[in-house]
Structure formats: C-alpha cells, structure tokens
PDB file of N, CA and C in Angstrom:
ATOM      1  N   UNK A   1      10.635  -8.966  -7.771  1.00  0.00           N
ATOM      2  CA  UNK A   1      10.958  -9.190  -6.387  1.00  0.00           C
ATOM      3  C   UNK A   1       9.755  -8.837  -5.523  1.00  0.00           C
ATOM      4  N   UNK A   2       9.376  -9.500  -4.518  1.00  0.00           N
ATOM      5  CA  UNK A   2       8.129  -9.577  -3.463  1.00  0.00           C
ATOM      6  C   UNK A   2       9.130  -8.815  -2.414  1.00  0.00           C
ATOM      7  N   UNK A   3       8.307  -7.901  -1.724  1.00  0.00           N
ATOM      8  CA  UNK A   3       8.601  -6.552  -0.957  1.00  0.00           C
ATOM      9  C   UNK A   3       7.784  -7.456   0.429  1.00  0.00           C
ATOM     10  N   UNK A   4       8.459  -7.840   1.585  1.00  0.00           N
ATOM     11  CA  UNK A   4       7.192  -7.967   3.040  1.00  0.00           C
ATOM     12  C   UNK A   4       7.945  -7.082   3.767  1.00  0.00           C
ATOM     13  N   UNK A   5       6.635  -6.490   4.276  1.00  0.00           N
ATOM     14  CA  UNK A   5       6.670  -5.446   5.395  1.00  0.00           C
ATOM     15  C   UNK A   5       5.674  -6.060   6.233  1.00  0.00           C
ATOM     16  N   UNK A   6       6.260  -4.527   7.484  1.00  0.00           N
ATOM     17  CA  UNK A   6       5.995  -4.650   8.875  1.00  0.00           C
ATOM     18  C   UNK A   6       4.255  -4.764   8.919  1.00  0.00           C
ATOM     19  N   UNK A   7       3.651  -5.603   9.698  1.00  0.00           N
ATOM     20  CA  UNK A   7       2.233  -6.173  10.015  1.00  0.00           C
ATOM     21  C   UNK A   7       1.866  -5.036  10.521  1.00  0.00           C
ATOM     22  N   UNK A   8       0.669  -4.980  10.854  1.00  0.00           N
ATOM     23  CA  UNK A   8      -0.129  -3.965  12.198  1.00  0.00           C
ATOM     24  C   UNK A   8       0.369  -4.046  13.204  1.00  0.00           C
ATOM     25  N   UNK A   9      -0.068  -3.053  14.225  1.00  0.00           N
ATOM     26  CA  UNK A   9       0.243  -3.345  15.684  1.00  0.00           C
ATOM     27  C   UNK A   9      -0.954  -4.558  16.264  1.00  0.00           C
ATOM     28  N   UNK A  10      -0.077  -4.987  17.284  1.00  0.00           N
ATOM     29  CA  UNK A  10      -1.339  -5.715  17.550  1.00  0.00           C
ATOM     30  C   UNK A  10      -2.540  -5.328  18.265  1.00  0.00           C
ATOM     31  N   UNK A  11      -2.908  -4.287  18.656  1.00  0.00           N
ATOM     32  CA  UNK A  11      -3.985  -4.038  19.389  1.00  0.00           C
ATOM     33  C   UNK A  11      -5.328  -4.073  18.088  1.00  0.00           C
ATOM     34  N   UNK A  12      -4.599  -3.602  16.654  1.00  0.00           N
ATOM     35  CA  UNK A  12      -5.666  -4.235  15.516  1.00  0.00           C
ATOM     36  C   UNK A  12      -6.340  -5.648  15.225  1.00  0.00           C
ATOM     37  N   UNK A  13      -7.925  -5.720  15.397  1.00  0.00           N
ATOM     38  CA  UNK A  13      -8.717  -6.735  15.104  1.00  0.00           C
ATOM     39  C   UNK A  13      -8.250  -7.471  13.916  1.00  0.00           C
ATOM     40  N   UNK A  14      -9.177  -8.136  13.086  1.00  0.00           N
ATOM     41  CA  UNK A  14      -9.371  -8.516  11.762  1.00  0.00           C
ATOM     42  C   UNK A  14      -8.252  -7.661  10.493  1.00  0.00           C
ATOM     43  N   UNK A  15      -7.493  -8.782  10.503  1.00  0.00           N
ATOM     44  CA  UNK A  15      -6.204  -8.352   9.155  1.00  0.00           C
ATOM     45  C   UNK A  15      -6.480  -9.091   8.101  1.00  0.00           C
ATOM     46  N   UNK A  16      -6.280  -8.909   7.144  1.00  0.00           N
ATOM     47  CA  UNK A  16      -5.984  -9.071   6.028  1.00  0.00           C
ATOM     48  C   UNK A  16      -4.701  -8.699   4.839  1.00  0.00           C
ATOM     49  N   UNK A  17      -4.358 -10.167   4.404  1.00  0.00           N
ATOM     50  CA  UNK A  17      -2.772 -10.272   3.442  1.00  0.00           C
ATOM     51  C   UNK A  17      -3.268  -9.401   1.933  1.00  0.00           C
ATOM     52  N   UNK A  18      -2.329  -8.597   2.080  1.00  0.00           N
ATOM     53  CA  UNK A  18      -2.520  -7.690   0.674  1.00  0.00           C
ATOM     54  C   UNK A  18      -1.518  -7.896  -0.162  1.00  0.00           C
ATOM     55  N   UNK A  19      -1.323  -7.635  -1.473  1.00  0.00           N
ATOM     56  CA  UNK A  19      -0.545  -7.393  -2.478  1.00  0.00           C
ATOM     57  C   UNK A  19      -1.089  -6.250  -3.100  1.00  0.00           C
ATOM     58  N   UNK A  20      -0.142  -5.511  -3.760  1.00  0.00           N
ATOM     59  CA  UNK A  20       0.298  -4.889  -5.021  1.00  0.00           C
ATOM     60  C   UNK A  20       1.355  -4.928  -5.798  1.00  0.00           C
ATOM     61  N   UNK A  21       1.024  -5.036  -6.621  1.00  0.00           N
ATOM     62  CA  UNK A  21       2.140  -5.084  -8.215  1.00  0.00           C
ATOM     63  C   UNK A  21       1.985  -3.858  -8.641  1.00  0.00           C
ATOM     64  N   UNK A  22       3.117  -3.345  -9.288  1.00  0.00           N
ATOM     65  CA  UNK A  22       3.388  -1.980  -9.795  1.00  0.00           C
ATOM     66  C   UNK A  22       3.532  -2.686 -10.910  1.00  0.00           C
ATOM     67  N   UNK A  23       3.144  -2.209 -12.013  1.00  0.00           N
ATOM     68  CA  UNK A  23       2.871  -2.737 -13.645  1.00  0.00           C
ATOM     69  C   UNK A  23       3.815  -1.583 -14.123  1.00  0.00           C
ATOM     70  N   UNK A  24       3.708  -0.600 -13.536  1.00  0.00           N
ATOM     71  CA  UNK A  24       3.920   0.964 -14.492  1.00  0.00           C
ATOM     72  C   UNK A  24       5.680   0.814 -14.630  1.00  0.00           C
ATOM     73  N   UNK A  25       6.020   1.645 -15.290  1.00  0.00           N
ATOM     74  CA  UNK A  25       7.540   2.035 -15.235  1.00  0.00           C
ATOM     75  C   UNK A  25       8.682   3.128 -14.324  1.00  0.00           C
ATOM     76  N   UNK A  26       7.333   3.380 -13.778  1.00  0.00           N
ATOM     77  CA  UNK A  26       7.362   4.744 -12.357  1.00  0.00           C
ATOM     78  C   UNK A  26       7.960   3.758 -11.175  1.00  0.00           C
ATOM     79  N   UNK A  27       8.357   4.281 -10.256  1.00  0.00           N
ATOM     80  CA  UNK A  27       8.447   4.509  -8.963  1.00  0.00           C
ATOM     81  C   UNK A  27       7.754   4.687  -7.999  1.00  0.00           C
ATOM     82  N   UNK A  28       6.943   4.116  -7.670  1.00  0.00           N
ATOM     83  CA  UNK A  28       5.298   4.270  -6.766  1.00  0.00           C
ATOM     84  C   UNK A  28       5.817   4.864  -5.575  1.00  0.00           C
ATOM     85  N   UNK A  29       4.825   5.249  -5.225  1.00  0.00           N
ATOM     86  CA  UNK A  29       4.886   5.559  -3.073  1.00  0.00           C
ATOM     87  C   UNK A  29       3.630   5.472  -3.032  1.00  0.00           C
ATOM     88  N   UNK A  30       3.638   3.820  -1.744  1.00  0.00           N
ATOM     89  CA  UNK A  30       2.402   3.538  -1.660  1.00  0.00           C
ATOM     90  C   UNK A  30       2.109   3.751  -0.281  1.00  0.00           C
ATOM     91  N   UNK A  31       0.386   4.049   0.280  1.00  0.00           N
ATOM     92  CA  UNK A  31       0.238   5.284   1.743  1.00  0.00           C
ATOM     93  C   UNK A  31      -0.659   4.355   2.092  1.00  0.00           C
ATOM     94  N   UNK A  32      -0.954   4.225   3.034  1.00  0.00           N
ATOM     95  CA  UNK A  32      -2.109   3.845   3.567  1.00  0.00           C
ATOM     96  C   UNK A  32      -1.908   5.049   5.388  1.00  0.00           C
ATOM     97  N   UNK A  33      -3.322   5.586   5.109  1.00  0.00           N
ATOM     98  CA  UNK A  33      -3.461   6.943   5.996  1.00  0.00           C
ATOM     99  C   UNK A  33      -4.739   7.037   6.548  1.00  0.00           C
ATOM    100  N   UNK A  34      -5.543   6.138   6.314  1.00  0.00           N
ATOM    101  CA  UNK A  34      -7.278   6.477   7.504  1.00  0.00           C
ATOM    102  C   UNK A  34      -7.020   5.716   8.178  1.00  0.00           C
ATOM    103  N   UNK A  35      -6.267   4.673   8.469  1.00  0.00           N
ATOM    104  CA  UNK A  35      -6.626   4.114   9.910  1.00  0.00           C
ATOM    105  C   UNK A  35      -5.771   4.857  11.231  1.00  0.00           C
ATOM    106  N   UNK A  36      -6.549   5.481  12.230  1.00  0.00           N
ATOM    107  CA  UNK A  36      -5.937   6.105  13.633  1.00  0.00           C
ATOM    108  C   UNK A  36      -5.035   5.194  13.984  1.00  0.00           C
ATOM    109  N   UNK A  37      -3.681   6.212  14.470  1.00  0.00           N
ATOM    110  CA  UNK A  37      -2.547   5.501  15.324  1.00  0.00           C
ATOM    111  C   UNK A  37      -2.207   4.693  14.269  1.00  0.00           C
ATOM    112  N   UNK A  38      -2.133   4.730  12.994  1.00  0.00           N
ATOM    113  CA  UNK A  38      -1.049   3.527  12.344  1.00  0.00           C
ATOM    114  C   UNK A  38      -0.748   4.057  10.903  1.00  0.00           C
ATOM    115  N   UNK A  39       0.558   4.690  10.406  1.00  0.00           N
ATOM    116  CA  UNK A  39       0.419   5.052   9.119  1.00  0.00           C
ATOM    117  C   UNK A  39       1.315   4.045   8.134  1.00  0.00           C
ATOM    118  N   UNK A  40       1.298   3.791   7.291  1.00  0.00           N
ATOM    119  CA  UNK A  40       1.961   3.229   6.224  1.00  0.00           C
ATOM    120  C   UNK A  40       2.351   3.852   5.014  1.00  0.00           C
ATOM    121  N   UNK A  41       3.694   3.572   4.731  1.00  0.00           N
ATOM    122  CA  UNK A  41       4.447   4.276   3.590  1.00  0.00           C
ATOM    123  C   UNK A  41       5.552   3.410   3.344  1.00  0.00           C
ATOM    124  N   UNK A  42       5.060   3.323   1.670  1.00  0.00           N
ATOM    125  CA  UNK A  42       6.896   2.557   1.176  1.00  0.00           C
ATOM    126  C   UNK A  42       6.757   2.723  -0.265  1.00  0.00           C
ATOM    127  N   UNK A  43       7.869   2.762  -0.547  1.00  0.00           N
ATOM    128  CA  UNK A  43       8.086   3.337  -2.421  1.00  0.00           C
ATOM    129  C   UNK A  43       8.254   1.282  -2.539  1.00  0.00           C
ATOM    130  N   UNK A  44       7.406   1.393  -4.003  1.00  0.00           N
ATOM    131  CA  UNK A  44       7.403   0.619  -5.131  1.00  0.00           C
ATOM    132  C   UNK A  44       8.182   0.369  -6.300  1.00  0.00           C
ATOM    133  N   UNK A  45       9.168   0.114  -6.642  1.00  0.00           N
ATOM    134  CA  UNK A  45       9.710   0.202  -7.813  1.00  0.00           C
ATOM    135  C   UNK A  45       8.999  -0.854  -8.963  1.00  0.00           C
ATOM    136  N   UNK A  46       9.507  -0.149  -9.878  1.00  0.00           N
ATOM    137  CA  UNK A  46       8.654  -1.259 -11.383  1.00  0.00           C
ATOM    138  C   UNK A  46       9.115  -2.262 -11.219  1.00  0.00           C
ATOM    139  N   UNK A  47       7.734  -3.333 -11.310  1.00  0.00           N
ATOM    140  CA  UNK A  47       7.926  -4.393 -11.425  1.00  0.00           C
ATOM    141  C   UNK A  47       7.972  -5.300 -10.174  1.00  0.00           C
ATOM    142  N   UNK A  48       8.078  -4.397  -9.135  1.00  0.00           N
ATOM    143  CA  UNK A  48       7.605  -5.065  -7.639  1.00  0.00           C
ATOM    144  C   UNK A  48       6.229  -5.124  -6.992  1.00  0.00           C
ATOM    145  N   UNK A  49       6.422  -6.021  -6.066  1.00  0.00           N
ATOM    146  CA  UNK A  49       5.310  -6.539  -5.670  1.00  0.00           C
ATOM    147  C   UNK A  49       5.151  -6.269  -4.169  1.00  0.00           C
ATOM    148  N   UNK A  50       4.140  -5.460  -3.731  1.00  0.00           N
ATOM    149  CA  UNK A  50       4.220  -5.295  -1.940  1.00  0.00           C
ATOM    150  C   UNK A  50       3.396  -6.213  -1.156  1.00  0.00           C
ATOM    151  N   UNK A  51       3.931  -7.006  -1.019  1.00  0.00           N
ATOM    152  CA  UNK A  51       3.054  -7.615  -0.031  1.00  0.00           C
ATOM    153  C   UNK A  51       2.881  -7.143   1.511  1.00  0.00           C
ATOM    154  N   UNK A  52       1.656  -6.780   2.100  1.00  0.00           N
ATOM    155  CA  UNK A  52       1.228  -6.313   3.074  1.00  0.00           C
ATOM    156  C   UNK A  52       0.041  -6.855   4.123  1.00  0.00           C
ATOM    157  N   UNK A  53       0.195  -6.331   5.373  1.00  0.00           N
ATOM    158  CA  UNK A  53      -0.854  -6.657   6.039  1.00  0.00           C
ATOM    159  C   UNK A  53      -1.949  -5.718   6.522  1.00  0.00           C
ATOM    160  N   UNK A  54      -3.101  -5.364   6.647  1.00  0.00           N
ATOM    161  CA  UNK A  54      -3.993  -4.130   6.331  1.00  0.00           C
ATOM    162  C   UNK A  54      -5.201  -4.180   7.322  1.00  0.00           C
ATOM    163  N   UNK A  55      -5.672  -3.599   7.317  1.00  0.00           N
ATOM    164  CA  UNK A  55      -7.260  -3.870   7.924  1.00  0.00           C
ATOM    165  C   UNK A  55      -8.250  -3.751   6.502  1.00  0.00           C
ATOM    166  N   UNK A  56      -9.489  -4.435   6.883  1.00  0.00           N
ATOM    167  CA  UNK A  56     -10.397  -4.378   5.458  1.00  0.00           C
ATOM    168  C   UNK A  56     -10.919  -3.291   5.081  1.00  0.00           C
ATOM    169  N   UNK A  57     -10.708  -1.995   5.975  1.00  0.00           N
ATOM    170  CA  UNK A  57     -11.335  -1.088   5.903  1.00  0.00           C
ATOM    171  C   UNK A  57     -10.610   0.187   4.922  1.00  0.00           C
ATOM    172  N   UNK A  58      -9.041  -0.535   5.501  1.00  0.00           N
ATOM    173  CA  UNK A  58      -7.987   0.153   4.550  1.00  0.00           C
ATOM    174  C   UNK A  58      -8.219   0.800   3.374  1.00  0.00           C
ATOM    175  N   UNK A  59      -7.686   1.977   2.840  1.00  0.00           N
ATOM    176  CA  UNK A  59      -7.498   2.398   1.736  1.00  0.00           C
ATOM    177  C   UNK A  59      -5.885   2.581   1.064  1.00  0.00           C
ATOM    178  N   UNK A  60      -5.597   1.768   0.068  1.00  0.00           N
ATOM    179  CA  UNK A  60      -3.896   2.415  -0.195  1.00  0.00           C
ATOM    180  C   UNK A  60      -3.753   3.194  -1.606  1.00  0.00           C
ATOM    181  N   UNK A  61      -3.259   3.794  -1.186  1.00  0.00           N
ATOM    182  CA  UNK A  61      -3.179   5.332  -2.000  1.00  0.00           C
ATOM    183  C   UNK A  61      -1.853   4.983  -2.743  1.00  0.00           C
ATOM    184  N   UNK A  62      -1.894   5.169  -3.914  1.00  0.00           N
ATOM    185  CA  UNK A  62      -0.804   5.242  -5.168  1.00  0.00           C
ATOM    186  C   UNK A  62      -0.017   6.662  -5.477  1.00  0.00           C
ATOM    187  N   UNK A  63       0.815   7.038  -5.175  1.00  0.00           N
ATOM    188  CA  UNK A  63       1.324   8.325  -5.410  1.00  0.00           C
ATOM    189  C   UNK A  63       2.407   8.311  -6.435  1.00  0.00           C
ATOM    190  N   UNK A  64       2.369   9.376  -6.986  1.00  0.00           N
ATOM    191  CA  UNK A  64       3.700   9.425  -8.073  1.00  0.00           C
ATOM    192  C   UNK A  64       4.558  10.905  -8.469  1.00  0.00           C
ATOM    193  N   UNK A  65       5.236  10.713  -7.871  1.00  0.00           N
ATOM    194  CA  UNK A  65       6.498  11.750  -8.350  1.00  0.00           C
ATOM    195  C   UNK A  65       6.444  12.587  -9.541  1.00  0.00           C
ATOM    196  N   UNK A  66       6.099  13.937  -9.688  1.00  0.00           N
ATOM    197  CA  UNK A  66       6.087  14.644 -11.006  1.00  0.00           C
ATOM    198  C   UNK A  66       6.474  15.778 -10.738  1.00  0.00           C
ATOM    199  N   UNK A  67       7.837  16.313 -10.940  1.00  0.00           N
ATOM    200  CA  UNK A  67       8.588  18.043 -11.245  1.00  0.00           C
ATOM    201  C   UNK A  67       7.922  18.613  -9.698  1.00  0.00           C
ATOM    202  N   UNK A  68       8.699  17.828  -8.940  1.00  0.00           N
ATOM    203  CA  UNK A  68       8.730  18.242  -7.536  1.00  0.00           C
ATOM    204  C   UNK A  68       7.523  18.157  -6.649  1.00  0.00           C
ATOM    205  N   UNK A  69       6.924  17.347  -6.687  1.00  0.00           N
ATOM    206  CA  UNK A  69       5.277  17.049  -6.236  1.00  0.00           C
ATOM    207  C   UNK A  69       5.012  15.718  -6.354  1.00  0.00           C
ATOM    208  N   UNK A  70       4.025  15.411  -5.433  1.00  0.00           N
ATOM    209  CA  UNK A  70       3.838  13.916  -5.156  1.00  0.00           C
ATOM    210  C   UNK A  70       2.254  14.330  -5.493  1.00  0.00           C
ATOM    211  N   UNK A  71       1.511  13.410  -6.446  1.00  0.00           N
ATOM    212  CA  UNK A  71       0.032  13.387  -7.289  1.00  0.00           C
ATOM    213  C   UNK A  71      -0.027  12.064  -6.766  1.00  0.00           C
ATOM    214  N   UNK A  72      -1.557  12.115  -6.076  1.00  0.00           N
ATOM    215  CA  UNK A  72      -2.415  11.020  -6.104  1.00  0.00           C
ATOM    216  C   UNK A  72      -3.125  10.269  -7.152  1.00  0.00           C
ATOM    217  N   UNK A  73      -1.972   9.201  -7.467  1.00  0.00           N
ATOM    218  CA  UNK A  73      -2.859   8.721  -8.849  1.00  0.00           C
ATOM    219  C   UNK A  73      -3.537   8.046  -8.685  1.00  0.00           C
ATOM    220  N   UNK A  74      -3.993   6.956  -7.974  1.00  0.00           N
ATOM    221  CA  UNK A  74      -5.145   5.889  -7.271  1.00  0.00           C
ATOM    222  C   UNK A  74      -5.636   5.991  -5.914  1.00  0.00           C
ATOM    223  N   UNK A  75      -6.779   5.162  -5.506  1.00  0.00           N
ATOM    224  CA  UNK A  75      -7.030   4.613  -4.500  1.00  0.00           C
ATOM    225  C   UNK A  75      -7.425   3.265  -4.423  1.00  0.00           C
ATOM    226  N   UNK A  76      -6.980   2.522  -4.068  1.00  0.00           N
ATOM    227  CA  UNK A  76      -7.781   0.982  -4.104  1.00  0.00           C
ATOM    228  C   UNK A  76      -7.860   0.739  -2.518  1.00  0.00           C
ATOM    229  N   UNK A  77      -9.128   0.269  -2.399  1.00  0.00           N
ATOM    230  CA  UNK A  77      -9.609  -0.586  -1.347  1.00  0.00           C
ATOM    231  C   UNK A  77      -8.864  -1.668  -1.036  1.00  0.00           C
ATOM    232  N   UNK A  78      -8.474  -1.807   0.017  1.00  0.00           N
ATOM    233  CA  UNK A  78      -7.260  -2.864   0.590  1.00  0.00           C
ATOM    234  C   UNK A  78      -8.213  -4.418   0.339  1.00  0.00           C
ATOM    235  N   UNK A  79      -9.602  -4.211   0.529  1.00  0.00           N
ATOM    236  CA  UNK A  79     -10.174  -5.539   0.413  1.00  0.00           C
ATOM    237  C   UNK A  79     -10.326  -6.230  -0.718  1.00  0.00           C
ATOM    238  N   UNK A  80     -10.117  -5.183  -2.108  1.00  0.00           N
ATOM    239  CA  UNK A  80      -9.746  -5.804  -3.267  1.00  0.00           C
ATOM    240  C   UNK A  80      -8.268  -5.915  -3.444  1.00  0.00           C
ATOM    241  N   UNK A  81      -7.649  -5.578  -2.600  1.00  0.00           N
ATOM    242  CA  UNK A  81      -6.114  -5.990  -3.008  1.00  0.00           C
ATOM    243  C   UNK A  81      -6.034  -8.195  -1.980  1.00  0.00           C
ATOM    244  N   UNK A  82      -6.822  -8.178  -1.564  1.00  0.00           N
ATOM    245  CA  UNK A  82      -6.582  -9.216  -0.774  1.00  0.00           C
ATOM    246  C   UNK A  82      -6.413 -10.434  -1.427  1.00  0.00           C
ATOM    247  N   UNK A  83      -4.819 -11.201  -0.629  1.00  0.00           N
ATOM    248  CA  UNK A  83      -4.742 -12.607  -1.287  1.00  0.00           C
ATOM    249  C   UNK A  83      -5.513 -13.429  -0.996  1.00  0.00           C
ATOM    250  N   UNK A  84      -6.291 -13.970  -2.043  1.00  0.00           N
ATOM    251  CA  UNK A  84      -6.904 -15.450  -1.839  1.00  0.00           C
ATOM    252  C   UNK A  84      -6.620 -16.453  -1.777  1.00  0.00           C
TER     253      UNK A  84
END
C-alpha cells in the first residue's frame, strides 16, 4: 500500500516527490527534522511505501523501536529518495 501525505507549507521554494519503501519486517518511524518551521513524522509499516513531498536539502531519518527506545537506524538524503 502507497502512504500520501501532507506537502510542505507553502512559503517553501523548490520541492521535490519522494518515496520510501520499508523492505524490513519492522515498523519504521520515519522524521524528517533540519528543515526550520516544518517537522515531519509518520510510522511505516512492512511493506509500505511513503510517498512524500520534501525539500532537496532534506534529510529522512529511519528510526526503529527496540525495548523501549527509538534507535536511529538510517539517514538518507531526500534527493536520493526522489521520483524520477
């Protein structure tokens, strides 16, 4: 199942259409947190797909649930997540 969420605000320049696929068997929580004034957060389940809208500068952060703690397991650059 393809996940769309909420765009930027608009006072943001230059966007870019993102995806991620969760491959794993986990439960993701995916962040996106350096850009000022705009945060992003939404859990992933296996086998879904987030489609998103980002700035290129973006970073989205992969988090995962372990015995009461949330671990940063990735970072990918939003500009390699971009649909072509």
């Amino acid at each position: 199942m393809t996940q769309t969420l909420d765009s930027l605000p608009l006072e943001y320049g230059q966007r870019i259409l993102c995806v991620y696929s969760n491959l794993s068997n986990q439960i993701l929580i995916a962040r996106i947190s350096n850009i000022p004034g705009w945060y992003f957060e939404r859990v992933v389940f296996p086998g879904e797909q987030l489609l998103f809208e980002a700035l290129p500068e973006a970073d989205l952060e992969i988090h995962i649930g372990q015995k009461n703690e949330v671990i940063l397991a990735e970072k990918l650059p939003c500009a390699q997540l971009q649909v072509t």
